[in-house]
ModelCIF file with pLDDT and N, C-alpha, C, O atoms, coordinates in Angstrom:
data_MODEL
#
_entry.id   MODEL 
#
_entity.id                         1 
_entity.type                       polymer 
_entity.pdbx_number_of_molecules   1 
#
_entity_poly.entity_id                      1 
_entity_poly.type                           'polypeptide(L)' 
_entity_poly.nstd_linkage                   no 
_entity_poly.nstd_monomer                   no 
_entity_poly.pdbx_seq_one_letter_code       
;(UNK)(UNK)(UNK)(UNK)(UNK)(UNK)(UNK)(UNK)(UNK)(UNK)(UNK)(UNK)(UNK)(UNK)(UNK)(UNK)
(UNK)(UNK)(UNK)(UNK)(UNK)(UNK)(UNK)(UNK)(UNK)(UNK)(UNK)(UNK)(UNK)(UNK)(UNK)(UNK)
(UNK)(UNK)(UNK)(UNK)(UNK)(UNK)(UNK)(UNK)(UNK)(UNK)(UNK)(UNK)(UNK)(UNK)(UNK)(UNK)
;
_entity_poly.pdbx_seq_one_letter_code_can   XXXXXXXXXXXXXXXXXXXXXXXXXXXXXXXXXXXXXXXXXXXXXXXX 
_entity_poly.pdbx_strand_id                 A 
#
loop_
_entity_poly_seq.entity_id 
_entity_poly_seq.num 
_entity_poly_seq.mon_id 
_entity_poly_seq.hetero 
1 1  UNK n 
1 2  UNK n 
1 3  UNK n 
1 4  UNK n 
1 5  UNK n 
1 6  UNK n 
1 7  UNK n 
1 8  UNK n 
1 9  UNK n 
1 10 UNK n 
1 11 UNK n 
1 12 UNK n 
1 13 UNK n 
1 14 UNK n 
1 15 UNK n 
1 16 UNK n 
1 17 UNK n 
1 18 UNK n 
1 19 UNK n 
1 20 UNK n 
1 21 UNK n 
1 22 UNK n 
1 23 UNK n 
1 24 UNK n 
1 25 UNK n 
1 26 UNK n 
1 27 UNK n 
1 28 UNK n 
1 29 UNK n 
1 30 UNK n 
1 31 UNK n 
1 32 UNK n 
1 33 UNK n 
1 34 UNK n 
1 35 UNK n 
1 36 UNK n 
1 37 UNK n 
1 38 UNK n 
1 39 UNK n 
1 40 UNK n 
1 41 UNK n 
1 42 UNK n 
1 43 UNK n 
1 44 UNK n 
1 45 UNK n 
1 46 UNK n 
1 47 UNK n 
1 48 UNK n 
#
_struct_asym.id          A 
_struct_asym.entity_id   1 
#
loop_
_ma_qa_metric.id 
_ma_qa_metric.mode 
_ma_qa_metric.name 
_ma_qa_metric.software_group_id 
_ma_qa_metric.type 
1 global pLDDT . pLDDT 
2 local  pLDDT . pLDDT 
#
_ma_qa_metric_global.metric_id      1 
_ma_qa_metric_global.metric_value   94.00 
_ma_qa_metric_global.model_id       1 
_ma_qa_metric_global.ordinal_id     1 
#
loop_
_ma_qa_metric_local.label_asym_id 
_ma_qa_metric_local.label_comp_id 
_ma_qa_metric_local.label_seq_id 
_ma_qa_metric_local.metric_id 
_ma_qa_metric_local.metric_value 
_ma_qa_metric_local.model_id 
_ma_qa_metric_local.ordinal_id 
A UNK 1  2 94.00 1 1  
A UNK 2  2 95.00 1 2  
A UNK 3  2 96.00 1 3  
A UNK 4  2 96.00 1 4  
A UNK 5  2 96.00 1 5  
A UNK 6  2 95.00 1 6  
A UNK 7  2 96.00 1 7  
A UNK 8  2 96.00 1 8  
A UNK 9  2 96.00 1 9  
A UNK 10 2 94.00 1 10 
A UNK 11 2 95.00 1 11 
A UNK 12 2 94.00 1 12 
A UNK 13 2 96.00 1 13 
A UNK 14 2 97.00 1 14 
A UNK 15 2 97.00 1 15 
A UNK 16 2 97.00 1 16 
A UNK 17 2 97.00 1 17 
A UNK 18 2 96.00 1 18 
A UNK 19 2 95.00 1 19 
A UNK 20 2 93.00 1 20 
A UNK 21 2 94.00 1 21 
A UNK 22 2 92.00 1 22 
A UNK 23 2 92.00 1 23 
A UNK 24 2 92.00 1 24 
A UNK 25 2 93.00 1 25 
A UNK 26 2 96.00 1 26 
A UNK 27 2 97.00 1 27 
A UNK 28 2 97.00 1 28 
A UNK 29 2 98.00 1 29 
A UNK 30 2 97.00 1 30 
A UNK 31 2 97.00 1 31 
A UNK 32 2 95.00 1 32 
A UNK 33 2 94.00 1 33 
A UNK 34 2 91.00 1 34 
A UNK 35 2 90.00 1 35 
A UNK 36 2 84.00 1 36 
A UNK 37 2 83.00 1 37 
A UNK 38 2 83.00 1 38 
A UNK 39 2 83.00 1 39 
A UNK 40 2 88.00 1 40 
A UNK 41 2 91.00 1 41 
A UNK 42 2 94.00 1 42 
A UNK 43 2 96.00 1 43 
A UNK 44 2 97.00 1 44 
A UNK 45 2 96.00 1 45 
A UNK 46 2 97.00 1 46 
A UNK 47 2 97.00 1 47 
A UNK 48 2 97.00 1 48 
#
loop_
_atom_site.group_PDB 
_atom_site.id 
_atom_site.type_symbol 
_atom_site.label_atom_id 
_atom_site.label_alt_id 
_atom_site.label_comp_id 
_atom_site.label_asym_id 
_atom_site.label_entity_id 
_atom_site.label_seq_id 
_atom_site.pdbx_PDB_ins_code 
_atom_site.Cartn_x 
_atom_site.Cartn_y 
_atom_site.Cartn_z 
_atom_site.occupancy 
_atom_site.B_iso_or_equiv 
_atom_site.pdbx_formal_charge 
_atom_site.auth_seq_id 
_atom_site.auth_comp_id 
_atom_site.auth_asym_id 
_atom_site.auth_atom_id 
_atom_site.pdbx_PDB_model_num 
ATOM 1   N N  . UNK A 1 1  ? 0.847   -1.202 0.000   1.00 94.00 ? 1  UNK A N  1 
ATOM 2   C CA . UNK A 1 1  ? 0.000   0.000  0.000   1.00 94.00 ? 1  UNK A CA 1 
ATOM 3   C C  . UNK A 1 1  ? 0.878   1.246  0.000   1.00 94.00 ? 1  UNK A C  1 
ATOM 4   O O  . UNK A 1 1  ? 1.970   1.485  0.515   1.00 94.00 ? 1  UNK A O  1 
ATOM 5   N N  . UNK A 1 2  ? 0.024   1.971  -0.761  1.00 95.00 ? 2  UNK A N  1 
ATOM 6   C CA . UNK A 1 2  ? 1.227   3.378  -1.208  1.00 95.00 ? 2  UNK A CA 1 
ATOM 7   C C  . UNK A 1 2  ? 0.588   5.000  -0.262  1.00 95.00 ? 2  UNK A C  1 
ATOM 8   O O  . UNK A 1 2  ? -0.160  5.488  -1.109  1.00 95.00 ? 2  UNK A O  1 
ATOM 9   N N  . UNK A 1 3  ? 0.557   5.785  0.761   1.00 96.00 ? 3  UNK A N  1 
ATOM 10  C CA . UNK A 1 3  ? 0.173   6.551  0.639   1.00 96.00 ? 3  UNK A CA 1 
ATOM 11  C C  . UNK A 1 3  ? 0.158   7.804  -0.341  1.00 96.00 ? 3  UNK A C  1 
ATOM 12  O O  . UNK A 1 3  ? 1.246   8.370  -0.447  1.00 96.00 ? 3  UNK A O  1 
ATOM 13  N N  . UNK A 1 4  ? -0.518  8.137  -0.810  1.00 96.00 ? 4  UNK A N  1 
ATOM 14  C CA . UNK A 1 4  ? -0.687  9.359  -1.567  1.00 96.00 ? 4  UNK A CA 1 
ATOM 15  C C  . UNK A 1 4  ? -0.173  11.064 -0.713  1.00 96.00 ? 4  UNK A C  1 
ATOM 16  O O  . UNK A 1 4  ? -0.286  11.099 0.512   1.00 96.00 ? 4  UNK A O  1 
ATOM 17  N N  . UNK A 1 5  ? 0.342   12.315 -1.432  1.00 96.00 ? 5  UNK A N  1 
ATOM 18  C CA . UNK A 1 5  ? 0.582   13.355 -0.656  1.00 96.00 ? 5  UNK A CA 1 
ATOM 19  C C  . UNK A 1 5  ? -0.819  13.875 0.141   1.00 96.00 ? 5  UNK A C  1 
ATOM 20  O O  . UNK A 1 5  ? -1.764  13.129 -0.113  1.00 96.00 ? 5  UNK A O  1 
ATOM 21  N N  . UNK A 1 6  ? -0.944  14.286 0.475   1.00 95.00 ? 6  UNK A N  1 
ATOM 22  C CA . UNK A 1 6  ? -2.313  14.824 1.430   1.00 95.00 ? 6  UNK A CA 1 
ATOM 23  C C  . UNK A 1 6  ? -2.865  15.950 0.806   1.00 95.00 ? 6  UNK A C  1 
ATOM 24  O O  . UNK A 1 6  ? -2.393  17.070 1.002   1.00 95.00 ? 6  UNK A O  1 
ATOM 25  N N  . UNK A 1 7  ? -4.180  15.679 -0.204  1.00 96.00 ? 7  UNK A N  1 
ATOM 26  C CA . UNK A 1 7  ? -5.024  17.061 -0.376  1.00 96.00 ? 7  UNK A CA 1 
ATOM 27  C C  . UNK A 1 7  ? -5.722  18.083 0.224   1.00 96.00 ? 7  UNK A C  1 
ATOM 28  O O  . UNK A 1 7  ? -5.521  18.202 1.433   1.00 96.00 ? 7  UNK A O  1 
ATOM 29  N N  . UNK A 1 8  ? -6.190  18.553 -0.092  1.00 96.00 ? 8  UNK A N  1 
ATOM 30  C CA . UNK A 1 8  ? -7.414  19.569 0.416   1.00 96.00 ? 8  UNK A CA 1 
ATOM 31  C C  . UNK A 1 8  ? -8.470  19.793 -0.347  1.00 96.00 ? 8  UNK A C  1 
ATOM 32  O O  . UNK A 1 8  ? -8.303  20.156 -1.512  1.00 96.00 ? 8  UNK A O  1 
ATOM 33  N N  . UNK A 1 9  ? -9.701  19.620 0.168   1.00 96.00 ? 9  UNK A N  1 
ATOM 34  C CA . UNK A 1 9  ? -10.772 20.499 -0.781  1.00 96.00 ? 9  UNK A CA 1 
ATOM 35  C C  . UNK A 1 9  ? -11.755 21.195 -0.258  1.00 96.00 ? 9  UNK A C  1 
ATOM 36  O O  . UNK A 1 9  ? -11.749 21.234 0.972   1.00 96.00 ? 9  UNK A O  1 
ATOM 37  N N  . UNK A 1 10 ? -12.557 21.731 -0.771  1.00 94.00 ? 10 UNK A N  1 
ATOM 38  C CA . UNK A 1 10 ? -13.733 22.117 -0.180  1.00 94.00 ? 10 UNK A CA 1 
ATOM 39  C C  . UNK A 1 10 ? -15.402 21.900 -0.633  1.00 94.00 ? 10 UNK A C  1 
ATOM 40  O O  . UNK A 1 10 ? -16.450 22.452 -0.294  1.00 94.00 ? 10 UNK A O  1 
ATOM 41  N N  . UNK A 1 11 ? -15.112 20.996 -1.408  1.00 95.00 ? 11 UNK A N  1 
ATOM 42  C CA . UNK A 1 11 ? -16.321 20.408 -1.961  1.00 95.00 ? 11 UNK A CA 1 
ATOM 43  C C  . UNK A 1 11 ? -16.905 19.546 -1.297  1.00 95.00 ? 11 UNK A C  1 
ATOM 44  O O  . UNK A 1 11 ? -16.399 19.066 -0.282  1.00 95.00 ? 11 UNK A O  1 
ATOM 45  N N  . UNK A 1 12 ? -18.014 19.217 -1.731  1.00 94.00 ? 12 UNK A N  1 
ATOM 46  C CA . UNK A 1 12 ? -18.934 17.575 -0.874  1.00 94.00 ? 12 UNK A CA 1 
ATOM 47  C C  . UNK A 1 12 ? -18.353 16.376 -1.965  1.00 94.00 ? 12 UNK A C  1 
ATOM 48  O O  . UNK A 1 12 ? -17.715 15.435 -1.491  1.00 94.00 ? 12 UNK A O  1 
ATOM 49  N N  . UNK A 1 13 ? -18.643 16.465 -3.692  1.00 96.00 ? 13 UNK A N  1 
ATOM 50  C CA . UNK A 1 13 ? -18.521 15.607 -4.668  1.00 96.00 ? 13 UNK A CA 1 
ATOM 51  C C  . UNK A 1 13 ? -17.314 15.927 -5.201  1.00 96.00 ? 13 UNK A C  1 
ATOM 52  O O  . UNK A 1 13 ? -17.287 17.103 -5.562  1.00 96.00 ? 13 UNK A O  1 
ATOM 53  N N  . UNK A 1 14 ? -16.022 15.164 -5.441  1.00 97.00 ? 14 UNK A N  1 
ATOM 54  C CA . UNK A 1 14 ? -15.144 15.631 -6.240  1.00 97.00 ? 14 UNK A CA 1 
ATOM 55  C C  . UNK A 1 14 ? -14.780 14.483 -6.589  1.00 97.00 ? 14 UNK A C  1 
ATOM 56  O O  . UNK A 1 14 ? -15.085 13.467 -5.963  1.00 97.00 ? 14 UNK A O  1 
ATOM 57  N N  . UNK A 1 15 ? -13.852 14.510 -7.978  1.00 97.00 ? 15 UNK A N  1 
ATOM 58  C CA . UNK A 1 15 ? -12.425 13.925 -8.453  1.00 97.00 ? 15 UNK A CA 1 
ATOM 59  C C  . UNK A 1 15 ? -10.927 13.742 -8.586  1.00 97.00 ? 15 UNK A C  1 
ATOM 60  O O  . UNK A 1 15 ? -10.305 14.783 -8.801  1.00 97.00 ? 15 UNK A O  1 
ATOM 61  N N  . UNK A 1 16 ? -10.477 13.024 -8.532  1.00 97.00 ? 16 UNK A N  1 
ATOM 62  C CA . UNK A 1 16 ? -8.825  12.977 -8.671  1.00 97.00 ? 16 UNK A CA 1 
ATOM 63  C C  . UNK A 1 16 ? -8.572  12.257 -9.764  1.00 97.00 ? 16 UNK A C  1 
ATOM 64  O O  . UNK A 1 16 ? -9.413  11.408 -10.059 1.00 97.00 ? 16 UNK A O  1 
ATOM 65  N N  . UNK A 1 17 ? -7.371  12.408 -10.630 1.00 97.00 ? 17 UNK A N  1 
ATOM 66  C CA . UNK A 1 17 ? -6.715  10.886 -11.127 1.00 97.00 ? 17 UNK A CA 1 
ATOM 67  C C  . UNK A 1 17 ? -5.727  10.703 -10.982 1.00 97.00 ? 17 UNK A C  1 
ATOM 68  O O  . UNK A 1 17 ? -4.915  11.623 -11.077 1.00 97.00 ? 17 UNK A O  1 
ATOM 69  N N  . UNK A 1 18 ? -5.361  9.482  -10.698 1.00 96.00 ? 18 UNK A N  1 
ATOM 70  C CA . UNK A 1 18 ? -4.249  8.900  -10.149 1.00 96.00 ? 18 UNK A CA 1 
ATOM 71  C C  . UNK A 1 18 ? -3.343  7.979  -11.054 1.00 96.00 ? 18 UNK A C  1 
ATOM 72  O O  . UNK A 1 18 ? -3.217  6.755  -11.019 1.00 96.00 ? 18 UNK A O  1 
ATOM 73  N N  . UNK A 1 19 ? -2.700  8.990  -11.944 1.00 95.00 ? 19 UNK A N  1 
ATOM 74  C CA . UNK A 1 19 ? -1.898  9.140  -13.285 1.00 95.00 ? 19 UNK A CA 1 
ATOM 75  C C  . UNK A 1 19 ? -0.808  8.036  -13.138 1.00 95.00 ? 19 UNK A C  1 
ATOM 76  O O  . UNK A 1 19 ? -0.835  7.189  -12.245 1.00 95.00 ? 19 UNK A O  1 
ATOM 77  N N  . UNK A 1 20 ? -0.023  8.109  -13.921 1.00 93.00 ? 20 UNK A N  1 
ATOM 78  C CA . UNK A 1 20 ? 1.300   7.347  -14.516 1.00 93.00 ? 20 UNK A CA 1 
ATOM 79  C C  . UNK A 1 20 ? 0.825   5.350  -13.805 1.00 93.00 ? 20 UNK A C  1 
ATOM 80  O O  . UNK A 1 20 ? 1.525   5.102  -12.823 1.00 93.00 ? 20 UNK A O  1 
ATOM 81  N N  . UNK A 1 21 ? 0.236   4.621  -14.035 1.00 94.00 ? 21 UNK A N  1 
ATOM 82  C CA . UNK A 1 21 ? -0.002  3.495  -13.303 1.00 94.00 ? 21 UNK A CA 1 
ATOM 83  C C  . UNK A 1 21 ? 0.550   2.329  -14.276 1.00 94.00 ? 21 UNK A C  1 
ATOM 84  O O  . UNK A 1 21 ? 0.956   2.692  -15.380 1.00 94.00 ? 21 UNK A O  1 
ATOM 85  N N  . UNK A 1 22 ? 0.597   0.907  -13.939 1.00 92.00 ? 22 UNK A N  1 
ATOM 86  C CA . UNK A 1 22 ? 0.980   -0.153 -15.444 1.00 92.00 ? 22 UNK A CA 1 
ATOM 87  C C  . UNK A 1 22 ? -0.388  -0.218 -15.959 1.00 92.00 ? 22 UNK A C  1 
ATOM 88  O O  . UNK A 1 22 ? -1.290  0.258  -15.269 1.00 92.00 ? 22 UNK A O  1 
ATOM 89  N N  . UNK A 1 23 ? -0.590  -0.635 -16.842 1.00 92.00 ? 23 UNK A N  1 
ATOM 90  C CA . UNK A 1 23 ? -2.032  -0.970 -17.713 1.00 92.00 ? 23 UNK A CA 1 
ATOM 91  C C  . UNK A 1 23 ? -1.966  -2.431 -17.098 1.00 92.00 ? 23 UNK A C  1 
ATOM 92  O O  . UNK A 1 23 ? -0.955  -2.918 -16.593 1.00 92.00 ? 23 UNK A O  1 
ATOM 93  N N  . UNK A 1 24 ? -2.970  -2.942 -17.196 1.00 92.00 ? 24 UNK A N  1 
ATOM 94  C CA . UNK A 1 24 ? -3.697  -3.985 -17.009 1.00 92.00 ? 24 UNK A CA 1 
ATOM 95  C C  . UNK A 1 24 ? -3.382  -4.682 -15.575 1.00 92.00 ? 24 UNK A C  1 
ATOM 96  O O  . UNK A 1 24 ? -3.582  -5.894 -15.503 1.00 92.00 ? 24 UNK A O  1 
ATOM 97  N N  . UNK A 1 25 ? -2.932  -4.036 -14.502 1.00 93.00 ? 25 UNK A N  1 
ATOM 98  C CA . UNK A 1 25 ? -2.993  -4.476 -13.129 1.00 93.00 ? 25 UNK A CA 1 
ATOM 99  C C  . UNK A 1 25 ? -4.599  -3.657 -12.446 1.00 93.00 ? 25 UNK A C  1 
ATOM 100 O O  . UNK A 1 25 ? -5.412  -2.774 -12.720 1.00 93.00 ? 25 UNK A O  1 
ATOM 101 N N  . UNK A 1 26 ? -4.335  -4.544 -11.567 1.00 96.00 ? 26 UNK A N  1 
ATOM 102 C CA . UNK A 1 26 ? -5.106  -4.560 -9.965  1.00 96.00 ? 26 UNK A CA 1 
ATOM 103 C C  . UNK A 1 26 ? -4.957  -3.572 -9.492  1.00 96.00 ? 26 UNK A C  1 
ATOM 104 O O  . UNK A 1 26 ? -3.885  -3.698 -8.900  1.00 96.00 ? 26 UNK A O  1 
ATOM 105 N N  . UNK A 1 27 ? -5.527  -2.026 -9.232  1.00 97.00 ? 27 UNK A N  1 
ATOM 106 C CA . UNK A 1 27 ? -5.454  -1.262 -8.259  1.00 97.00 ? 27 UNK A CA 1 
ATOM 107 C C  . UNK A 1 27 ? -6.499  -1.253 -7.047  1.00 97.00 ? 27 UNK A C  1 
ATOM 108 O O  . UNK A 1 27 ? -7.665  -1.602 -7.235  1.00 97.00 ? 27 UNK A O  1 
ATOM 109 N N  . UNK A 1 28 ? -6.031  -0.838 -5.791  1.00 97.00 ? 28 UNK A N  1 
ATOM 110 C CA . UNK A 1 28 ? -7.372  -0.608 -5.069  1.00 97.00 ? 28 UNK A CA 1 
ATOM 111 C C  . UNK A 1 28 ? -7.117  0.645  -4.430  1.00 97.00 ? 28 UNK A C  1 
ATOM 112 O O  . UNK A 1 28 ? -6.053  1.254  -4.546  1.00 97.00 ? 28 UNK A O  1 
ATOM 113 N N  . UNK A 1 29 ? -8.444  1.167  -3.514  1.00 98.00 ? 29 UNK A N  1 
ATOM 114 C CA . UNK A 1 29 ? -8.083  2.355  -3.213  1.00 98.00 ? 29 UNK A CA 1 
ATOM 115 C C  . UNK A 1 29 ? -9.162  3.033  -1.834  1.00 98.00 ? 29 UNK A C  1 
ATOM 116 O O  . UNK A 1 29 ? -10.383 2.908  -1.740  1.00 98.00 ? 29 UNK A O  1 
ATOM 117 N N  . UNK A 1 30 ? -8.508  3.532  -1.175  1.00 97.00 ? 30 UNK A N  1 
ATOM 118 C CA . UNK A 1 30 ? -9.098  3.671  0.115   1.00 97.00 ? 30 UNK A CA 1 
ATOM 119 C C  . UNK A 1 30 ? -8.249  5.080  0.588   1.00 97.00 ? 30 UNK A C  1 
ATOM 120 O O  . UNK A 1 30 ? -7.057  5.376  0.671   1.00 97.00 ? 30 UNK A O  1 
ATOM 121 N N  . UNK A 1 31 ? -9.996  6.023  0.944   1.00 97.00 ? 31 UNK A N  1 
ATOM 122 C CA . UNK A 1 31 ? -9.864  7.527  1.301   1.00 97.00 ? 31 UNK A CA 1 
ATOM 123 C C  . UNK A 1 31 ? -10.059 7.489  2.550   1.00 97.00 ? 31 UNK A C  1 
ATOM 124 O O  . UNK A 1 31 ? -10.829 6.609  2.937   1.00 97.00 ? 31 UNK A O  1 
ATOM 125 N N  . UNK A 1 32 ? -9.603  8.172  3.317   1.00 95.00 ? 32 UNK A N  1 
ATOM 126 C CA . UNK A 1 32 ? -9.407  9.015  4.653   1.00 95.00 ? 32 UNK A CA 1 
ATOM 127 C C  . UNK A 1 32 ? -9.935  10.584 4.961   1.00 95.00 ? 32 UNK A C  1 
ATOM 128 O O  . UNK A 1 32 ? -9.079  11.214 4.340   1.00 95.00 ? 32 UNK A O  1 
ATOM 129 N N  . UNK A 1 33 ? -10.497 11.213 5.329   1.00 94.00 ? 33 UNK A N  1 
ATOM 130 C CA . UNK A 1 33 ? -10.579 12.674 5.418   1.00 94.00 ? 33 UNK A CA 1 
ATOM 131 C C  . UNK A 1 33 ? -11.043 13.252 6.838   1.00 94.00 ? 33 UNK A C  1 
ATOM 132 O O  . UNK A 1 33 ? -11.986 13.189 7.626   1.00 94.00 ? 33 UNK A O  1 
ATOM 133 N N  . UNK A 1 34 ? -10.297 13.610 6.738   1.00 91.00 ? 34 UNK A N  1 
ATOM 134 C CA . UNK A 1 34 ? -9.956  14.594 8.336   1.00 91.00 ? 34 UNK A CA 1 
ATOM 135 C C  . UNK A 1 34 ? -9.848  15.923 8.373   1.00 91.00 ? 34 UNK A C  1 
ATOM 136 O O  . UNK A 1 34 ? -9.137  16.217 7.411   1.00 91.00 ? 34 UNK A O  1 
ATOM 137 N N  . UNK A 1 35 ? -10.147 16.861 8.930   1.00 90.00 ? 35 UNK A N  1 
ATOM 138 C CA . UNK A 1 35 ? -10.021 18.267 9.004   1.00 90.00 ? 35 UNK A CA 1 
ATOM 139 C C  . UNK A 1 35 ? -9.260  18.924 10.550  1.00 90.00 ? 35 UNK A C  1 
ATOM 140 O O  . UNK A 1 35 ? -9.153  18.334 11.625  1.00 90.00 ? 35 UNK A O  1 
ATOM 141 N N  . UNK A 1 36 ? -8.893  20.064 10.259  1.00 84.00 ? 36 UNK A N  1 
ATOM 142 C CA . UNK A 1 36 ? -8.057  20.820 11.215  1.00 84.00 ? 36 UNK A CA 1 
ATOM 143 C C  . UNK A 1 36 ? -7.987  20.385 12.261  1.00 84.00 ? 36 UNK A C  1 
ATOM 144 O O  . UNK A 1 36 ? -6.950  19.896 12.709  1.00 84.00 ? 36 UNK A O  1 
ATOM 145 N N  . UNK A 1 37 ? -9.560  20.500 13.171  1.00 83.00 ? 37 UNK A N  1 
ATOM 146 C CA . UNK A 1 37 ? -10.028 20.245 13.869  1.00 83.00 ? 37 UNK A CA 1 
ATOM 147 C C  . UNK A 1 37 ? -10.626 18.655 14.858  1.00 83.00 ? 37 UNK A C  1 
ATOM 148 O O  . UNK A 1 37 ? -11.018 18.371 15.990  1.00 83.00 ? 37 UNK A O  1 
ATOM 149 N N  . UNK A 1 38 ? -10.401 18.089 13.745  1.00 83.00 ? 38 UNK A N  1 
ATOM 150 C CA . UNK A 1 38 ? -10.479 16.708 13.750  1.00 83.00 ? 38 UNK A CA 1 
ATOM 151 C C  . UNK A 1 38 ? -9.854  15.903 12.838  1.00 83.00 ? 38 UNK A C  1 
ATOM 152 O O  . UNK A 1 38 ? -10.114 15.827 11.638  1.00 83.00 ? 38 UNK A O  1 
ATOM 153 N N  . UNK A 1 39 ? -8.549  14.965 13.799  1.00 83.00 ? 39 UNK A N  1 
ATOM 154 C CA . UNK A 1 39 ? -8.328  14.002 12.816  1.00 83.00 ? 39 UNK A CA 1 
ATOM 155 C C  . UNK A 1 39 ? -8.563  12.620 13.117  1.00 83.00 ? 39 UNK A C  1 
ATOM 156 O O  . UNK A 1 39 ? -7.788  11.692 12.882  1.00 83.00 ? 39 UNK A O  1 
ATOM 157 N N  . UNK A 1 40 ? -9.812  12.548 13.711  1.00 88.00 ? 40 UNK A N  1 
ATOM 158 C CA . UNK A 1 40 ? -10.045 10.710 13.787  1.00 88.00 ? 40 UNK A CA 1 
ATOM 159 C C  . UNK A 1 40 ? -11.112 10.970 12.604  1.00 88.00 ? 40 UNK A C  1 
ATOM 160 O O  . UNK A 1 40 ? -11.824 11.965 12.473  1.00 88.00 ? 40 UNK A O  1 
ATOM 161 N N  . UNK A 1 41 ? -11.048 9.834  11.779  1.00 91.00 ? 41 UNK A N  1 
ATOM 162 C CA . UNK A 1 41 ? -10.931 9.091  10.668  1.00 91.00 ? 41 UNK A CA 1 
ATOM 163 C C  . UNK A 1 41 ? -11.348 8.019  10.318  1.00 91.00 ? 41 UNK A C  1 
ATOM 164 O O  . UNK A 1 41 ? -10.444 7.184  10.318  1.00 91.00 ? 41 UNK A O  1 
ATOM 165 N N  . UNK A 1 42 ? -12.509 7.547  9.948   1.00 94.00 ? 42 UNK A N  1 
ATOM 166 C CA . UNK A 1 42 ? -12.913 6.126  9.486   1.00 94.00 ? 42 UNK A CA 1 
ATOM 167 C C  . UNK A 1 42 ? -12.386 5.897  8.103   1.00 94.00 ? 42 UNK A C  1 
ATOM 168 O O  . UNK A 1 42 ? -13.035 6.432  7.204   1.00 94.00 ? 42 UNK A O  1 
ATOM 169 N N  . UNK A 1 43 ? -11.483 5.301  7.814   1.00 96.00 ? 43 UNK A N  1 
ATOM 170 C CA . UNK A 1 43 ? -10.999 5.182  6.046   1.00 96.00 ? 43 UNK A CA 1 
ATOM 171 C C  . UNK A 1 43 ? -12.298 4.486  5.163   1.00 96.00 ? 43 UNK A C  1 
ATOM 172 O O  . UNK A 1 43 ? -12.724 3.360  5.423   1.00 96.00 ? 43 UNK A O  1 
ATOM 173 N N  . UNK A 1 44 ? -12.736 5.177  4.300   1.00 97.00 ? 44 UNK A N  1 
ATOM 174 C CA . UNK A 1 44 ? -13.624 4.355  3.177   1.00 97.00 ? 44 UNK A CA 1 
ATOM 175 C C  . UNK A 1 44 ? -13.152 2.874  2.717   1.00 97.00 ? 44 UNK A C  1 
ATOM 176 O O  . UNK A 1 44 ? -11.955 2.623  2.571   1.00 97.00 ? 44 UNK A O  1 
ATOM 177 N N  . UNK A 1 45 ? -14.125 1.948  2.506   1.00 96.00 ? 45 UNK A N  1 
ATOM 178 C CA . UNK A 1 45 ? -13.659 0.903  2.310   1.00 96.00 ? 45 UNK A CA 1 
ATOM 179 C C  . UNK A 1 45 ? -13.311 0.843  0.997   1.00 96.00 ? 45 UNK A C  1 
ATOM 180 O O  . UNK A 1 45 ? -13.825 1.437  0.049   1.00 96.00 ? 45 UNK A O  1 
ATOM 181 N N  . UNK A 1 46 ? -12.301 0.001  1.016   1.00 97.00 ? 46 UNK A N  1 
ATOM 182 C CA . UNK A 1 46 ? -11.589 -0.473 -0.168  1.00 97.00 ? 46 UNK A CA 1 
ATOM 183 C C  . UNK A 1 46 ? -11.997 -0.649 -1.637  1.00 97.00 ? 46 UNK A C  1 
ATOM 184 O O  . UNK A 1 46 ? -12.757 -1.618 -1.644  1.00 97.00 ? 46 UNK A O  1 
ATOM 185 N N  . UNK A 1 47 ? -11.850 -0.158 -2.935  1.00 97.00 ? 47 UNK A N  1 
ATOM 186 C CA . UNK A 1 47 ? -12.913 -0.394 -3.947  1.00 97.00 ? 47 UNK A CA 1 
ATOM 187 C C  . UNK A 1 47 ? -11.717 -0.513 -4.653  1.00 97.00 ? 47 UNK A C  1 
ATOM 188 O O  . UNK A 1 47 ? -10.796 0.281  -4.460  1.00 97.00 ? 47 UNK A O  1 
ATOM 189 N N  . UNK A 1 48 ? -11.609 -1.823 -5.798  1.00 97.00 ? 48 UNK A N  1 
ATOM 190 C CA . UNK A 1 48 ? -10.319 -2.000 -6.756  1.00 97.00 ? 48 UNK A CA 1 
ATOM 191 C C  . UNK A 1 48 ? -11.698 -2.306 -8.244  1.00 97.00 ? 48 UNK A C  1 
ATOM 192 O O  . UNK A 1 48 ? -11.325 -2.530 -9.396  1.00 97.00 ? 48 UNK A O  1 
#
């Protein structure tokens, strides 16, 4: 598992892409989001 750098946004719905990868593998992927004020965190479950 790779962490990613840490974003920011301010939206409810958004996108990312998660560029340069091999073609035809297995990725999976699991978000975290925490704010200033709070960083406990339930991570989204896993979706490949």
């Amino acid at each position: 598992a790779h962490k990613r750098p840490r974003q920011k946004t301010t939206e409810e719905v958004f996108s990312t892409v998660i560029e340069e990868l091999y073609p035809n593998r297995n990725y999976c992927v699991s978000v975290v989001v925490t704010a200033s004020l709070n960083k406990h965190s339930i991570p989204s479950a896993w979706k490949c």
